[in-house]
C-alpha atoms as a PDB file:
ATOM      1  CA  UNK A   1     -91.277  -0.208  59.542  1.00  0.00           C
ATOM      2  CA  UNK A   2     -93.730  -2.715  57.758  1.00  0.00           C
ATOM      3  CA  UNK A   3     -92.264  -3.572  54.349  1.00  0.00           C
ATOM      4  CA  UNK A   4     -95.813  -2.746  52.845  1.00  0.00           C
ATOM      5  CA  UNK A   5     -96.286   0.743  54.599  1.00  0.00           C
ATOM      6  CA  UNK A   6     -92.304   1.347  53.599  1.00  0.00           C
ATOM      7  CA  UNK A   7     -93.814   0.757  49.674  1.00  0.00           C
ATOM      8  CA  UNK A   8     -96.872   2.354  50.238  1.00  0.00           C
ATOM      9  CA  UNK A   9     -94.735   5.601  51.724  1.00  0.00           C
ATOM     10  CA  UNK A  10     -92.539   5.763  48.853  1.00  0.00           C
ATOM     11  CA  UNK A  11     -95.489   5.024  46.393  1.00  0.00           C
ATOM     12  CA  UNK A  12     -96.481   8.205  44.791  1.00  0.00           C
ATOM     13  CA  UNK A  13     -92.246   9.386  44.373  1.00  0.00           C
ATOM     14  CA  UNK A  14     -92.123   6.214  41.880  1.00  0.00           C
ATOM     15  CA  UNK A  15     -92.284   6.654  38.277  1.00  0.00           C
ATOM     16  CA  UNK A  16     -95.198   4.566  36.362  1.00  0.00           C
ATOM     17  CA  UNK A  17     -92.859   1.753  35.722  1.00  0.00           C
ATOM     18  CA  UNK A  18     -91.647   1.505  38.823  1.00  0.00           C
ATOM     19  CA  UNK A  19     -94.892   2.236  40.592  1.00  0.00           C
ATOM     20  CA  UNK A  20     -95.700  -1.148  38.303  1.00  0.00           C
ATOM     21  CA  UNK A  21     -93.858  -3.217  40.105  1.00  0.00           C
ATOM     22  CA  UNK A  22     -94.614  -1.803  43.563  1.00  0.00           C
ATOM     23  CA  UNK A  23     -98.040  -3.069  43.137  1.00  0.00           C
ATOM     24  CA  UNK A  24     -97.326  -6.686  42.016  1.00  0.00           C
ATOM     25  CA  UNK A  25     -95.187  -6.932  45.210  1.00  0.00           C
ATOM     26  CA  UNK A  26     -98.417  -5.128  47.100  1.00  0.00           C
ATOM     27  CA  UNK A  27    -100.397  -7.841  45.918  1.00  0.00           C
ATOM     28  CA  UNK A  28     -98.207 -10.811  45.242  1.00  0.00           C
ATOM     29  CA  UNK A  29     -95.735 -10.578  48.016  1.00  0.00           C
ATOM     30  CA  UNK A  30     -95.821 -14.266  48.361  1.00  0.00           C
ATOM     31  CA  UNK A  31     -95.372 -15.327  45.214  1.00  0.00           C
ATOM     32  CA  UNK A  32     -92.537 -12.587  44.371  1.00  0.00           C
ATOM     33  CA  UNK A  33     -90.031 -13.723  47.470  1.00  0.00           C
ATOM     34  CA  UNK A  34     -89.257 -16.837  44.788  1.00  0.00           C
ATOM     35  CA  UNK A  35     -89.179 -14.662  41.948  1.00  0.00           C
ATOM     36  CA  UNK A  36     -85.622 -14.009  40.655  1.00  0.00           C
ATOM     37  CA  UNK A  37     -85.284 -10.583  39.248  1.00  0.00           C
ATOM     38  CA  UNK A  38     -86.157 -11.568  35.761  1.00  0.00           C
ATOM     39  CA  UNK A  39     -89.642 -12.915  36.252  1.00  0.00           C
ATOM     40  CA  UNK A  40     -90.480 -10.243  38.866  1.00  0.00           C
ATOM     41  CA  UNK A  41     -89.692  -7.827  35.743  1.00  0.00           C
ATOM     42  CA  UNK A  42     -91.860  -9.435  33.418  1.00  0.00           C
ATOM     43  CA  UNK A  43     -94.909 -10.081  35.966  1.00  0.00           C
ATOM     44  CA  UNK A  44     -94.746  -6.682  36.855  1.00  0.00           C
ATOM     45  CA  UNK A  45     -94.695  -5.939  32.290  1.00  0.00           C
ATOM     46  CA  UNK A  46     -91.546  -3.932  33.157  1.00  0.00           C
ATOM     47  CA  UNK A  47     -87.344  -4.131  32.321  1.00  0.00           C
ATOM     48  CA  UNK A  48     -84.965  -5.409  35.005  1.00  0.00           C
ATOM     49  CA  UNK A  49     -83.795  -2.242  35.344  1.00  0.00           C
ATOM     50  CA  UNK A  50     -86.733  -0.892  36.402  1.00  0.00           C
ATOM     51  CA  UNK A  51     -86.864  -3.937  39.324  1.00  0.00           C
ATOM     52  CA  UNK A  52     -83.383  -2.774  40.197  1.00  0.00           C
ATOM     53  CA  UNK A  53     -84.340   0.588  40.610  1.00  0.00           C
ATOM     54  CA  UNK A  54     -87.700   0.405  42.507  1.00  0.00           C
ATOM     55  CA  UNK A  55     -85.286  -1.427  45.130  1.00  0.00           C
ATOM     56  CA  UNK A  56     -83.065   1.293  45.486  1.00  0.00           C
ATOM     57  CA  UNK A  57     -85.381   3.776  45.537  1.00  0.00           C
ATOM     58  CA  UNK A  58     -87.321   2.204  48.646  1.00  0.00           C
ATOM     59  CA  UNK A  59     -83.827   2.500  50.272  1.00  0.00           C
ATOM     60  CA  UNK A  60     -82.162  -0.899  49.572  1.00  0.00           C
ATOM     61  CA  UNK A  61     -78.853  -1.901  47.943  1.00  0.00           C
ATOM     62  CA  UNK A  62     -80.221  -4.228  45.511  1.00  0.00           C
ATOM     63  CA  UNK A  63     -83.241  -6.731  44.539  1.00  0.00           C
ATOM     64  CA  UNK A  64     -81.561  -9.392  46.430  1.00  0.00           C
ATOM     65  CA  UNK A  65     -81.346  -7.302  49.805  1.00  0.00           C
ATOM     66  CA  UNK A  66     -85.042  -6.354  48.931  1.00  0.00           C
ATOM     67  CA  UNK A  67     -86.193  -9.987  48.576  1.00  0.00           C
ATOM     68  CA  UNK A  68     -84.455 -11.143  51.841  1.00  0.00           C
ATOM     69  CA  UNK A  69     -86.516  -8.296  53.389  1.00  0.00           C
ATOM     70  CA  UNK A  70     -89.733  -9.526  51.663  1.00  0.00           C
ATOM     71  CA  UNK A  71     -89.053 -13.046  53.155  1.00  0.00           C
ATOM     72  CA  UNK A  72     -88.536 -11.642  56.242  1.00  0.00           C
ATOM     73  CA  UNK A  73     -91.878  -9.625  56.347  1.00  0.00           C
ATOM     74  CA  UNK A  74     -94.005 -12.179  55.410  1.00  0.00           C
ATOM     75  CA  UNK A  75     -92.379 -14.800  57.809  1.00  0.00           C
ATOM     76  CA  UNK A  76     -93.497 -12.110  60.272  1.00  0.00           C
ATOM     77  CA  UNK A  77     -96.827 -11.712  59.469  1.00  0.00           C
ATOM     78  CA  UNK A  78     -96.996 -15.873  59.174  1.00  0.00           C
ATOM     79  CA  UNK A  79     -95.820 -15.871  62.502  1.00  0.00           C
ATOM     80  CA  UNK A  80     -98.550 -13.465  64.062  1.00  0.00           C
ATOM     81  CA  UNK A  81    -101.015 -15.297  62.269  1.00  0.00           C
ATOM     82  CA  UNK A  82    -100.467 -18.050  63.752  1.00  0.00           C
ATOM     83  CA  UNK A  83     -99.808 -17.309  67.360  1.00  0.00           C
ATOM     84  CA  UNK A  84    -101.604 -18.212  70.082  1.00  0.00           C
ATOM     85  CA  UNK A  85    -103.459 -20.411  67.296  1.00  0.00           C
ATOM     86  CA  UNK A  86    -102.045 -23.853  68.667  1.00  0.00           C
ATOM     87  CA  UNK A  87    -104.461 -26.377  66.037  1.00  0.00           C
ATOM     88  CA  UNK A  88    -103.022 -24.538  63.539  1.00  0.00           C
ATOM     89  CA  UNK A  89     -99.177 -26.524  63.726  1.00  0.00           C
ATOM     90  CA  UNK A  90     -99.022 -29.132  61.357  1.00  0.00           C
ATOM     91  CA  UNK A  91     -96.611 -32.443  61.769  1.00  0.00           C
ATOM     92  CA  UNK A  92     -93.334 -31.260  60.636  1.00  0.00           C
ATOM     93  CA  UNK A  93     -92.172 -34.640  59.628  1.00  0.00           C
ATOM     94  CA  UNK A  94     -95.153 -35.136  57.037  1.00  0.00           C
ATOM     95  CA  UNK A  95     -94.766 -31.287  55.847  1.00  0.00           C
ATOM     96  CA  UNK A  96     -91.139 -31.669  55.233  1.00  0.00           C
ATOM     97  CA  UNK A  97     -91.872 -35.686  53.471  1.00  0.00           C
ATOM     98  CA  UNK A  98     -94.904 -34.222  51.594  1.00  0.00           C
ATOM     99  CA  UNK A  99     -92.221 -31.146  50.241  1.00  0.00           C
ATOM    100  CA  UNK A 100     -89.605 -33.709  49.142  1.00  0.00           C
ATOM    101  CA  UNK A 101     -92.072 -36.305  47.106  1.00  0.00           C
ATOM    102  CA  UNK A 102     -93.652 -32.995  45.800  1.00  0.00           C
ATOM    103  CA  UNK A 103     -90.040 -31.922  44.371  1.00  0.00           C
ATOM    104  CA  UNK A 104     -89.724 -34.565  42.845  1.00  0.00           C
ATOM    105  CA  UNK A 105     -93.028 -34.819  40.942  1.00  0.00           C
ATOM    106  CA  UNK A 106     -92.283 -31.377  39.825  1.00  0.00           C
ATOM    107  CA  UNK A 107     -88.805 -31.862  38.953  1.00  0.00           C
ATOM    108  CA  UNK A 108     -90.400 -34.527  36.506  1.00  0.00           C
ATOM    109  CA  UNK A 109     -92.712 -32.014  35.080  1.00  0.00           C
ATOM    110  CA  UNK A 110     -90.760 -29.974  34.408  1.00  0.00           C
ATOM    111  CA  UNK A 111     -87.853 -32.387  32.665  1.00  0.00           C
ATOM    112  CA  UNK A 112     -87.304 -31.675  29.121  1.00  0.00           C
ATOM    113  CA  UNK A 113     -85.852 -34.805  28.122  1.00  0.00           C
ATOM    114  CA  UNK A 114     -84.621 -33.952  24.759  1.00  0.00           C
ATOM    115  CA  UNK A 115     -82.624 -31.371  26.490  1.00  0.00           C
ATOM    116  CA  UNK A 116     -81.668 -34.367  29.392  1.00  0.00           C
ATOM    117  CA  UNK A 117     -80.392 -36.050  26.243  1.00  0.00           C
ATOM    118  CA  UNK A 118     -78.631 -33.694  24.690  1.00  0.00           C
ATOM    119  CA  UNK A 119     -76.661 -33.106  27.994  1.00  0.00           C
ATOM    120  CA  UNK A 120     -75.911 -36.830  28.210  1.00  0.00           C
ATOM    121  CA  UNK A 121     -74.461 -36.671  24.829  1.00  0.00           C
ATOM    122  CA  UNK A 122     -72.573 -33.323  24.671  1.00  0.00           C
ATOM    123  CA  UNK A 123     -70.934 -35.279  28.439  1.00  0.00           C
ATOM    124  CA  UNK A 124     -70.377 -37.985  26.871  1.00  0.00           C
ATOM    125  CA  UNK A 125     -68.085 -36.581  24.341  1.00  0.00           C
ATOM    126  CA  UNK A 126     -66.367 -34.338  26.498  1.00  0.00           C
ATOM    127  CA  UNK A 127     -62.449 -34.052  26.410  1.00  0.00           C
ATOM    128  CA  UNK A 128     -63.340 -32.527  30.213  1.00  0.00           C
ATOM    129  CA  UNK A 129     -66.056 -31.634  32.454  1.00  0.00           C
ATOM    130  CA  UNK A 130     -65.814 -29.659  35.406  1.00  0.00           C
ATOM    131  CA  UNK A 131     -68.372 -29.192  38.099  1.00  0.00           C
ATOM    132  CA  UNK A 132     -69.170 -25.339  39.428  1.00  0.00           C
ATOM    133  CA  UNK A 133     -71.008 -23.483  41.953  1.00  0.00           C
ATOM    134  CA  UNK A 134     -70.857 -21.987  45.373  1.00  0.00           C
ATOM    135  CA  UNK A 135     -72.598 -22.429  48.710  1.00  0.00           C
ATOM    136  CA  UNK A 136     -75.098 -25.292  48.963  1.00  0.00           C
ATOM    137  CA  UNK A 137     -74.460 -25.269  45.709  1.00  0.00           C
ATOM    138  CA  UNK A 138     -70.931 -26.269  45.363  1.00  0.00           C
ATOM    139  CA  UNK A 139     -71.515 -28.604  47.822  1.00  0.00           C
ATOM    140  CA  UNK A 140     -74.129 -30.088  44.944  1.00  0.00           C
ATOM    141  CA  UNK A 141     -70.546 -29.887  42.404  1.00  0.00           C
ATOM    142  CA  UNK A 142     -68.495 -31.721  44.690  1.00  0.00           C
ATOM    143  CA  UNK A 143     -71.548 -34.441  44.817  1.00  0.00           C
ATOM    144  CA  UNK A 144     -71.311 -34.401  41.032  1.00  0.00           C
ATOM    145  CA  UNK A 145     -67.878 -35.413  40.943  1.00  0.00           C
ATOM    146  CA  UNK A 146     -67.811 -38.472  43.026  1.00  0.00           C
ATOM    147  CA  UNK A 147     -70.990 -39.942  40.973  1.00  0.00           C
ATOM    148  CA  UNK A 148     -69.033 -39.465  37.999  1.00  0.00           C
ATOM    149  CA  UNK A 149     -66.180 -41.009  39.528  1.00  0.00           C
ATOM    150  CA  UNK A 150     -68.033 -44.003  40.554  1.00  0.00           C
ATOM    151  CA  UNK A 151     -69.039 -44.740  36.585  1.00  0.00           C
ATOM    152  CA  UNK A 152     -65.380 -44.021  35.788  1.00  0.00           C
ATOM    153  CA  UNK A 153     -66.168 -41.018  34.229  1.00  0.00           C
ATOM    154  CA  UNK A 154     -63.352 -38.109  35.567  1.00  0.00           C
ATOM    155  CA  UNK A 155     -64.152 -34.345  36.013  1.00  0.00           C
ATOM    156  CA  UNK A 156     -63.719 -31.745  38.389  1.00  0.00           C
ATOM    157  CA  UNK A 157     -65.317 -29.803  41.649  1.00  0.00           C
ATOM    158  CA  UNK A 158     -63.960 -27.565  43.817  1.00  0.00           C
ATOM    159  CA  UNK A 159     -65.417 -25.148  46.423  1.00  0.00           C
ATOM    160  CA  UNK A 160     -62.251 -22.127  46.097  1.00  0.00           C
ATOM    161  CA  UNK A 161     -63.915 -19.741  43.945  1.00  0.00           C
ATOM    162  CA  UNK A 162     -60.112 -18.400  42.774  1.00  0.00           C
ATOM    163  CA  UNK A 163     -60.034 -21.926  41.388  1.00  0.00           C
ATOM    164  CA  UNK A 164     -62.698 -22.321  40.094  1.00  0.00           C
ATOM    165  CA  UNK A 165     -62.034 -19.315  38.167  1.00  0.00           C
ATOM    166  CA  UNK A 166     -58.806 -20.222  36.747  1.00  0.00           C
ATOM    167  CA  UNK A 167     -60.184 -23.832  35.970  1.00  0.00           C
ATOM    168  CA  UNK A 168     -62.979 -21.660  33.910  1.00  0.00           C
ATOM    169  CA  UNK A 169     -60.496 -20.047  31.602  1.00  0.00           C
ATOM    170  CA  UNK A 170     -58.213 -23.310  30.661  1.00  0.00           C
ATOM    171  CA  UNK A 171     -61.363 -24.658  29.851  1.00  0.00           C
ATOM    172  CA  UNK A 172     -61.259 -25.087  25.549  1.00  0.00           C
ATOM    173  CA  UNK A 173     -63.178 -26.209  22.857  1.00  0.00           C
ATOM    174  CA  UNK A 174     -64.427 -30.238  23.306  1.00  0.00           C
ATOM    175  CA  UNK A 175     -64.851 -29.067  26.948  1.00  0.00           C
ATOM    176  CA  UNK A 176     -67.853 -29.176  29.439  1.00  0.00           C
ATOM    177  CA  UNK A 177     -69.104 -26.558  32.036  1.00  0.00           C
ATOM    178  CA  UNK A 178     -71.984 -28.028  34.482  1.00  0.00           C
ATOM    179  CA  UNK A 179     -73.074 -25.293  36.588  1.00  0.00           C
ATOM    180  CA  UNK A 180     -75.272 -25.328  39.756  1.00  0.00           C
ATOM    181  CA  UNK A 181     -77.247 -22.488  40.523  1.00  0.00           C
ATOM    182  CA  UNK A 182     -81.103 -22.579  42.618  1.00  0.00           C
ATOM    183  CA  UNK A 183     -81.690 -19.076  41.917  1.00  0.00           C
ATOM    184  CA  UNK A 184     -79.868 -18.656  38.969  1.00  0.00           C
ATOM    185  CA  UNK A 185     -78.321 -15.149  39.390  1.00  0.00           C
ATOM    186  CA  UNK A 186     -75.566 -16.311  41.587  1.00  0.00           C
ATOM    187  CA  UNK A 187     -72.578 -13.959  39.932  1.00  0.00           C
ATOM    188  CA  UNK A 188     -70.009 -16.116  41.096  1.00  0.00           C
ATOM    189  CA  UNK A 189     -71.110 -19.034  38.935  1.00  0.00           C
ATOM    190  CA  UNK A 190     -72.500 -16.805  36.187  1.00  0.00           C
ATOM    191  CA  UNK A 191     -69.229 -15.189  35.900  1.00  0.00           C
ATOM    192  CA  UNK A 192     -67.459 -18.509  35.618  1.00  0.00           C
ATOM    193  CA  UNK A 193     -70.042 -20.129  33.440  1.00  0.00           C
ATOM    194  CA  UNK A 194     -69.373 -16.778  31.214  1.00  0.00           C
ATOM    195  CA  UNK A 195     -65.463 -17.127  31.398  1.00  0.00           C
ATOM    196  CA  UNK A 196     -65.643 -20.891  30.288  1.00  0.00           C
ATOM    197  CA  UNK A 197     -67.726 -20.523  27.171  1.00  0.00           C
ATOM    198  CA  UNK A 198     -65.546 -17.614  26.171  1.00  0.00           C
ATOM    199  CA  UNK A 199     -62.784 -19.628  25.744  1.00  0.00           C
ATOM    200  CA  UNK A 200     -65.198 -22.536  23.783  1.00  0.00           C
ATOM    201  CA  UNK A 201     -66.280 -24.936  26.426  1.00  0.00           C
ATOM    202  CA  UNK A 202     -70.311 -25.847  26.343  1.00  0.00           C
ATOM    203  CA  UNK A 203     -72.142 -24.987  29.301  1.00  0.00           C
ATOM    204  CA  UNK A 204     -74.850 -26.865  31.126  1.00  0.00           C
ATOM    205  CA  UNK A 205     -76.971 -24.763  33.826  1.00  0.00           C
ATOM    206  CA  UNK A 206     -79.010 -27.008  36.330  1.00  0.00           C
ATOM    207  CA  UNK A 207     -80.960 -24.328  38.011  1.00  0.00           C
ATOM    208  CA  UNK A 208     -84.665 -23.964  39.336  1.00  0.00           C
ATOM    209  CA  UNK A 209     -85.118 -20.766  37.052  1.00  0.00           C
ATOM    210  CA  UNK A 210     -86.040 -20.785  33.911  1.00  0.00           C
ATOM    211  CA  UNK A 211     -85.916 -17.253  33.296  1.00  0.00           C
ATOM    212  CA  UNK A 212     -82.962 -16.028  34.739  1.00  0.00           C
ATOM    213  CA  UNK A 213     -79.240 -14.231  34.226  1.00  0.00           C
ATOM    214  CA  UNK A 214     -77.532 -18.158  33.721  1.00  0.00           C
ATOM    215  CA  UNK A 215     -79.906 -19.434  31.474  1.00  0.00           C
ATOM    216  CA  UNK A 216     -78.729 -16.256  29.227  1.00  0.00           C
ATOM    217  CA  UNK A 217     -75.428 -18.193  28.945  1.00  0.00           C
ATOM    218  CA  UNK A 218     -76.373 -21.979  28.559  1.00  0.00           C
ATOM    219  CA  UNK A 219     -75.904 -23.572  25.501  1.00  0.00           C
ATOM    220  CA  UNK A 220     -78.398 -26.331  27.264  1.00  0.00           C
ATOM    221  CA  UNK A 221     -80.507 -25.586  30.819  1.00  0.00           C
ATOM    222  CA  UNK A 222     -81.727 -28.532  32.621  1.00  0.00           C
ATOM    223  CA  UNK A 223     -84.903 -27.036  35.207  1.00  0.00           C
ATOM    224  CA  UNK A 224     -84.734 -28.204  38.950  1.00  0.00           C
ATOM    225  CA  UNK A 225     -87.460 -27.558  41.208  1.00  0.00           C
ATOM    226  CA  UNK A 226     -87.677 -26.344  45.055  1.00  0.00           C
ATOM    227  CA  UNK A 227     -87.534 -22.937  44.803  1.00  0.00           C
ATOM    228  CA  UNK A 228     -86.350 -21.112  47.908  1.00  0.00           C
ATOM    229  CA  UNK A 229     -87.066 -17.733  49.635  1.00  0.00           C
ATOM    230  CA  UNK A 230     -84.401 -15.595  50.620  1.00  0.00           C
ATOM    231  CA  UNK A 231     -84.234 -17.304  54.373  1.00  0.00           C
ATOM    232  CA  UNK A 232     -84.629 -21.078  53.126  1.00  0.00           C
ATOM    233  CA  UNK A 233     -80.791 -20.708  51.550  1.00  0.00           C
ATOM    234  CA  UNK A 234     -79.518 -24.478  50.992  1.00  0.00           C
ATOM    235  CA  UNK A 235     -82.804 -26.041  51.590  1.00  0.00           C
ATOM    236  CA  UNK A 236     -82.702 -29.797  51.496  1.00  0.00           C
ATOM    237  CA  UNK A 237     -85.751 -29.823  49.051  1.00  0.00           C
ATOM    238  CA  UNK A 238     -83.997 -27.772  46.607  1.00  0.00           C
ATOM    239  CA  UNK A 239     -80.747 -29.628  46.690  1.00  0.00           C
ATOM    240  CA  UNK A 240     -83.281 -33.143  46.380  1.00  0.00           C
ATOM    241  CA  UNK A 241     -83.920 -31.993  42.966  1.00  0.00           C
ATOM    242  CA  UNK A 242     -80.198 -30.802  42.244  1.00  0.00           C
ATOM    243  CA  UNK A 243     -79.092 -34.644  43.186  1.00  0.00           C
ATOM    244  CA  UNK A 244     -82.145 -35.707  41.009  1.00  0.00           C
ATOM    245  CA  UNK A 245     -81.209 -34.587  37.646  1.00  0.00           C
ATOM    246  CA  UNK A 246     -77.198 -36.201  38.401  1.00  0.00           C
ATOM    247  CA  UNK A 247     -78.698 -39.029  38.645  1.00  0.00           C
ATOM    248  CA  UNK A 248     -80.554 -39.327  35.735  1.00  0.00           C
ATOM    249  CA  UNK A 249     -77.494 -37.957  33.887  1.00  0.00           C
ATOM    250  CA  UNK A 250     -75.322 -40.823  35.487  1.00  0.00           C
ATOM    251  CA  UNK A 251     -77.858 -43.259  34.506  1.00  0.00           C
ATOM    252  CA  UNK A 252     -77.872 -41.636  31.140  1.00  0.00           C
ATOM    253  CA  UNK A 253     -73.985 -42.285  30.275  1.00  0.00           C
ATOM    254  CA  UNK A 254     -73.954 -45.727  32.243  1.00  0.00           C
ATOM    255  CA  UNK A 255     -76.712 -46.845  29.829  1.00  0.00           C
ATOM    256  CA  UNK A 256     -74.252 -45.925  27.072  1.00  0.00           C
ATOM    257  CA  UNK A 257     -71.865 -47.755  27.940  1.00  0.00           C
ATOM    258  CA  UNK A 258     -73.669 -50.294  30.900  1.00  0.00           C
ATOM    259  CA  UNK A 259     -70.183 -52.895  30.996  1.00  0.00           C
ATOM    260  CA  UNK A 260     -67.807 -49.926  31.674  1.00  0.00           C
ATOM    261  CA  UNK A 261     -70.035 -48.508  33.794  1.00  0.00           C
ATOM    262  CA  UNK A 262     -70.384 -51.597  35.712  1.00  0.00           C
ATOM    263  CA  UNK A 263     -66.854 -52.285  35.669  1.00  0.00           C
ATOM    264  CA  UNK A 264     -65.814 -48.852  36.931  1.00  0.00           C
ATOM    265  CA  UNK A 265     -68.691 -49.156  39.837  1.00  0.00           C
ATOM    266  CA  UNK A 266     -66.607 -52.292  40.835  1.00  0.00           C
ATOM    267  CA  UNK A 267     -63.374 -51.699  40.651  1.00  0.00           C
ATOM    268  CA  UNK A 268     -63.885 -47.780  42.931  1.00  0.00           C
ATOM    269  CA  UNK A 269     -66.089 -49.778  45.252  1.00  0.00           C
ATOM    270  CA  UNK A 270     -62.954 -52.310  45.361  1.00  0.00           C
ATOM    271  CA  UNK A 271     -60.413 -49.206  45.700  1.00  0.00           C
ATOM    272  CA  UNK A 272     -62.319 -48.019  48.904  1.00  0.00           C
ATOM    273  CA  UNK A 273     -63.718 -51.718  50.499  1.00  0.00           C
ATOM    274  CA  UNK A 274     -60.518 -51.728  52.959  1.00  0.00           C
ATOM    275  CA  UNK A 275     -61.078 -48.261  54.404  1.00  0.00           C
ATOM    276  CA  UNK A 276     -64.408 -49.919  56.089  1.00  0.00           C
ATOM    277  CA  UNK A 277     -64.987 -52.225  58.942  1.00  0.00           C
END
């Protein structure tokens, strides 16, 4: 069935609230397959309870099983638009160029760099920092850690999610936890991020949503951009502007310190020079 005539069916059964946010996705469908469940709640002038129960009600398990049904629906209906319609293909390799520059003009947009600052300094002071996430994500983490390594500045990354979680709670006061999350709601890494400040560590969220479950437990949020739908998991676009914001924090902590950081660039390039031809 059509994910708009499933709504529509269900429609009148909905309570006023929920019946509220059946009509944003109605008319914003587009929009709303990037929403996380937070800002669909407060487009739609409702709680995120509500969201969560408008899903279930239409017959899914929750707002993340309804999104990935959204995404599906309106790649669909792209799709039939589009057939038989062979002017209307446009060069892949300038769409997918044109996506990454725009990233990165709105990853600079939307940089608070008081906040970038803060970050830098609440790093720099750090008795540890370790790296989490999971998925593309983590794969963002492990990325983390080798910049840092290369400026001589040590942490930790890894992609077990058991470890991750017992790294979490021997994390202490004078400690950092950087967490990577596009969506924000990932409970893996919210969990994590939740177990680490419990126990006094700081937390940093990088993540492309400002209003969502990990920003709730950030002592500082740093925004990405490249949102993705529910099919465009692990986009490169979205990790562009993950890799983005490490870099400026490398920069950020070299510039504190630019003869140790240059020193430390040398001496790992030197480390690794005889393992290439």
């Amino acid at each position: 069935m059509d994910l708009n005539a499933q709504i529509r069916s269900y429609f009148p059964s909905l309570t006023k609230s929920e019946q509220k946010v059946a009509q944003r996705v109605l008319d914003h469908a587009d929009e709303v397959i990037f929403h996380s469940v937070t800002e669909l709640a407060e487009h739609s002038k409702v709680g995120e309870t509500t969201v969560i129960r408008f899903c279930r009600k239409i017959g899914f398990k929750g707002y993340q099983e309804f999104k990935l049904a959204l995404a599906q629906n309106q790649t669909y209906k792209m799709m039939e638009a589009t057939k038989n319609d062979e002017g209307s293909a446009e060069d892949f390799i300038q769409v997918i160029s044109n996506s990454a520059i725009h990233v990165l003009q709105v990853s600079m947009s939307l940089l608070d760099k008081q906040k970038l600052h803060e970050a830098i300094d609440l790093i720099d002071q750090a008795r540890h920092i370790q790296f989490f996430g999971v998925g593309s994500s983590g794969i963002t983490a492990l990325d983390a850690k080798n910049r840092f390594l290369r400026i001589g500045r040590r942490s930790e990354a890894t992609a077990d999610s058991h470890i991750q979680a017992m790294s979490a709670v021997l994390l202490e006061e004078g400690d950092v936890a950087i967490g990577f999350s596009v969506s924000g709601s990932t409970m893996d890494t919210n969990d994590i991020l939740a177990k680490a400040k419990k126990n006094g560590a700081k937390v940093i969220a990088i993540t492309n949503y400002a209003k969502s479950p990990i920003t709730s437990i950030a002592d500082i949020v740093l925004l990405t951009a490249g949102k993705e739908s529910p099919l465009e998991g692990g986009s490169i676009t979205a990790k562009i502007s993950q890799l983005f914001v490490i870099d400026l924090i490398c920069e950020g902590l070299s510039l504190k310190d630019s003869n140790r950081a240059k020193s430390m660039k040398e001496k790992t390039a030197r480390a690794v020079i005889d393992r290439i031809y």
